[in-house]
C-alpha atoms as a PDB file:
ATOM      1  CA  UNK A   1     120.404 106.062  69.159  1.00  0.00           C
ATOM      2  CA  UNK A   2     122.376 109.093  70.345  1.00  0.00           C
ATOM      3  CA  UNK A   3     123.150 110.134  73.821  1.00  0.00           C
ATOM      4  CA  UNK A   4     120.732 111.483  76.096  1.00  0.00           C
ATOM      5  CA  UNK A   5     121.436 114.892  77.559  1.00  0.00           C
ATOM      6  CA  UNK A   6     121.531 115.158  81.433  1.00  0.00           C
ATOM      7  CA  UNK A   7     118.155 117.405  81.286  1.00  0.00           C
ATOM      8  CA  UNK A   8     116.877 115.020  78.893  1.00  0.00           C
ATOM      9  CA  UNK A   9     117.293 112.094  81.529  1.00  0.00           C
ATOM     10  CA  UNK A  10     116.282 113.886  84.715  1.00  0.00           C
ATOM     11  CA  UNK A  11     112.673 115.082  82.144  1.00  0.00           C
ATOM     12  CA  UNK A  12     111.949 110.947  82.228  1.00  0.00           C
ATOM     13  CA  UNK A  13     109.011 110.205  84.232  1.00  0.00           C
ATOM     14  CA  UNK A  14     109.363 108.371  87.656  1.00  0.00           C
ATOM     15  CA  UNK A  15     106.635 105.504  86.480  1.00  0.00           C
ATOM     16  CA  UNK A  16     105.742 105.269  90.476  1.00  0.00           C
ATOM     17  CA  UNK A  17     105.550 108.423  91.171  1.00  0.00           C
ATOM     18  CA  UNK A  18     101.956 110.407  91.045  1.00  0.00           C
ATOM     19  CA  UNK A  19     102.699 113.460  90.305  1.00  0.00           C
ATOM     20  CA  UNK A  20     104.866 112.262  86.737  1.00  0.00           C
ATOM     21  CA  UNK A  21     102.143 109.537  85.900  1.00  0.00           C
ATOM     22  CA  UNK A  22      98.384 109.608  85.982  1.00  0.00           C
ATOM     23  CA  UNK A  23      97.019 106.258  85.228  1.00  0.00           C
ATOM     24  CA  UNK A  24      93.494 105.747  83.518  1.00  0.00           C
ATOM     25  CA  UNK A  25      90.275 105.538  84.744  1.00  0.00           C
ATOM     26  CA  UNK A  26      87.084 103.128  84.313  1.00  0.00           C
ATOM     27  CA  UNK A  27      83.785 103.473  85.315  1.00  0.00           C
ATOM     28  CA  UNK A  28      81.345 100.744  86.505  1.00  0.00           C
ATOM     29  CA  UNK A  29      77.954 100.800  86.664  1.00  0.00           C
ATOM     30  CA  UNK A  30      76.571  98.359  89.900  1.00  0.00           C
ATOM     31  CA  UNK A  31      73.225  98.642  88.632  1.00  0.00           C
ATOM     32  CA  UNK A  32      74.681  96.464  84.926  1.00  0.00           C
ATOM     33  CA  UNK A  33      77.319  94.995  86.767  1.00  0.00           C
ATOM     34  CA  UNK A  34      76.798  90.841  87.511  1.00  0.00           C
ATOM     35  CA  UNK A  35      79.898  90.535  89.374  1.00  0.00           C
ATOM     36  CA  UNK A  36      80.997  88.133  86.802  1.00  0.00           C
ATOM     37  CA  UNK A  37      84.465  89.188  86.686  1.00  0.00           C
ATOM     38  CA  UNK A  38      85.321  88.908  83.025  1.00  0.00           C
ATOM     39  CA  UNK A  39      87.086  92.333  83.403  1.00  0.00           C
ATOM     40  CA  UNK A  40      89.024  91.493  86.258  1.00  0.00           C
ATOM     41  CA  UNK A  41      90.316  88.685  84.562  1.00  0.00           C
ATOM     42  CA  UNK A  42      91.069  90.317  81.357  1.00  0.00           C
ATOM     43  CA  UNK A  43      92.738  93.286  82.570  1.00  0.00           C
ATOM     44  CA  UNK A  44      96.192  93.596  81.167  1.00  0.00           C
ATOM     45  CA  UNK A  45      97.324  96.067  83.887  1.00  0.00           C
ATOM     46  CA  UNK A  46      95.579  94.301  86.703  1.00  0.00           C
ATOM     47  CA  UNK A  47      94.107  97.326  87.453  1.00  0.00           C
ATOM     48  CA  UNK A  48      90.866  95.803  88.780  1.00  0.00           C
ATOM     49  CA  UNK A  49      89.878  93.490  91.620  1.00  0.00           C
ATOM     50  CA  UNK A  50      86.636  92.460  93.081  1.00  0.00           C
ATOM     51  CA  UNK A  51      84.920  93.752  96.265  1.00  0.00           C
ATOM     52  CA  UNK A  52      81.639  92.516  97.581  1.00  0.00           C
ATOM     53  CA  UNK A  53      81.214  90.942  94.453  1.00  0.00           C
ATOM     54  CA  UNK A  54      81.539  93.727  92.564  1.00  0.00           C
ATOM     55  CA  UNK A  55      84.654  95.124  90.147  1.00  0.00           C
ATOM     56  CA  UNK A  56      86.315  97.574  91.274  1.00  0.00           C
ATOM     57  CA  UNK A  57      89.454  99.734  89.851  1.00  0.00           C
ATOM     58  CA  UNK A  58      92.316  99.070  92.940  1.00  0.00           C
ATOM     59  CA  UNK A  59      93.245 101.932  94.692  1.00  0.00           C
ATOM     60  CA  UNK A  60      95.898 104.407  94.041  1.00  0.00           C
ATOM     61  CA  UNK A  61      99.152 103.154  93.557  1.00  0.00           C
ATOM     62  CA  UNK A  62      98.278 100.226  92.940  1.00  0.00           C
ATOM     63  CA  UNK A  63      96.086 101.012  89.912  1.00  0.00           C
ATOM     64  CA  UNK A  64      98.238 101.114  86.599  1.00  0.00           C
ATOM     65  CA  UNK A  65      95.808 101.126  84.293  1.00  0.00           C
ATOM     66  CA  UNK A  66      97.023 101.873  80.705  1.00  0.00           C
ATOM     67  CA  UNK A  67      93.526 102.784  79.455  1.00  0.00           C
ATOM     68  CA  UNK A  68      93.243 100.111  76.657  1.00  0.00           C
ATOM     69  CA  UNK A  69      89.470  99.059  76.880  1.00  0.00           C
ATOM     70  CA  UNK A  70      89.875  95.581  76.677  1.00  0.00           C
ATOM     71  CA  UNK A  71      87.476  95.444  80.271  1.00  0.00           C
ATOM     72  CA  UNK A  72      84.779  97.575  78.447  1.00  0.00           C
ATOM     73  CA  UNK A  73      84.628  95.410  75.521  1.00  0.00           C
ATOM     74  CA  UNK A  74      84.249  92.497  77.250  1.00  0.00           C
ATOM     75  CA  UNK A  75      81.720  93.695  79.451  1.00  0.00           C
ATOM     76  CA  UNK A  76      78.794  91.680  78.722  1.00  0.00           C
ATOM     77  CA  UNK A  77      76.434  93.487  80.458  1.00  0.00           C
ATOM     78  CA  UNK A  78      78.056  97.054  79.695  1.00  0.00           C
ATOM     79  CA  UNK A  79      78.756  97.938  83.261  1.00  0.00           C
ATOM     80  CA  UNK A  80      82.410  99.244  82.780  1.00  0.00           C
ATOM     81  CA  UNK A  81      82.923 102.621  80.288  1.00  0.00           C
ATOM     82  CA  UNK A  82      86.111 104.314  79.819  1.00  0.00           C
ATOM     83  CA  UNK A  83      86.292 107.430  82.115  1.00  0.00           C
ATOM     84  CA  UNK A  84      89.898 108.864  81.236  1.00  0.00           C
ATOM     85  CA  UNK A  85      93.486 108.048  80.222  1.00  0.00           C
ATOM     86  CA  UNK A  86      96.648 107.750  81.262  1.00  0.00           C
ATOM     87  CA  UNK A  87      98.455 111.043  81.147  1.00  0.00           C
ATOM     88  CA  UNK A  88     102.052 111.603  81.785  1.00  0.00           C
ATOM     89  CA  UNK A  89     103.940 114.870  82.665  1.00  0.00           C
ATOM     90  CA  UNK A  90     107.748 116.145  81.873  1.00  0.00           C
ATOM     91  CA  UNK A  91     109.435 114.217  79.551  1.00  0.00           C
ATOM     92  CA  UNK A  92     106.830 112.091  77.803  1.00  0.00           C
ATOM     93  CA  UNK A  93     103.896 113.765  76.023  1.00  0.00           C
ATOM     94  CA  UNK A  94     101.464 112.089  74.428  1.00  0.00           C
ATOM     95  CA  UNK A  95     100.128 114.045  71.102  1.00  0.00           C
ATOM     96  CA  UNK A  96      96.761 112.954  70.952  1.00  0.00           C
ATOM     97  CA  UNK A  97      94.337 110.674  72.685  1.00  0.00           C
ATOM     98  CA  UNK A  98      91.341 110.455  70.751  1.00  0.00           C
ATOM     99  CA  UNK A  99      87.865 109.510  71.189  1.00  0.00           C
ATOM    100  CA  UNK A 100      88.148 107.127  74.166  1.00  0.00           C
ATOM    101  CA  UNK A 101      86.377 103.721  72.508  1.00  0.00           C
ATOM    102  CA  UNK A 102      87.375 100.084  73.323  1.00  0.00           C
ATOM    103  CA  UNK A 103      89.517  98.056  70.842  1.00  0.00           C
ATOM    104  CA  UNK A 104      87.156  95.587  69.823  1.00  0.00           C
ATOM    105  CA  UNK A 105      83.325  96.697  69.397  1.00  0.00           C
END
């Protein structure tokens, strides 16, 4: 791998900073949701927690949610749907997202 040029390096991302890195975004229905927690507990990211027995994303900065679906494919009452992605800004850019759709339907 060959050096990195000093632009190059000050171009990476700040991961905890909001303005370089916008995480993803679910939705949840509380009509569908049971408050099971299935999503909470599958969350890679641990981007979710439950409130009033209900999921919730946490709030910012504390959210890091990497948009993979697994929450929405577990769902087994098809409460939680994928609302939008992580983006990030300078350095990294991603080329294409795609049709938002969980991993394993």
């Amino acid at each position: 791998m060959g050096k990195m040029t000093f632009l190059e390096k000050i171009r990476i991302p700040t991961y905890n900073d909001p303005k370089q890195v916008t995480p993803g975004e679910v939705d949840f229905d509380d009509r569908k949701c049971t408050g099971c927690g299935i999503c909470v507990e599958v969350c890679p990211a641990d981007s979710l927690m439950m409130e009033d027995t209900k999921a919730r994303m946490r709030p910012p900065g504390e959210n890091q949610c990497v948009f993979c679906g697994c929450c929405t494919a577990i769902c087994p009452s098809g409460a939680v749907s994928m609302k939008s992605p992580f983006k990030y800004t300078l350095f990294f850019k991603l080329i294409d997202h795609g049709e938002p759709k969980p991993p394993r339907l």
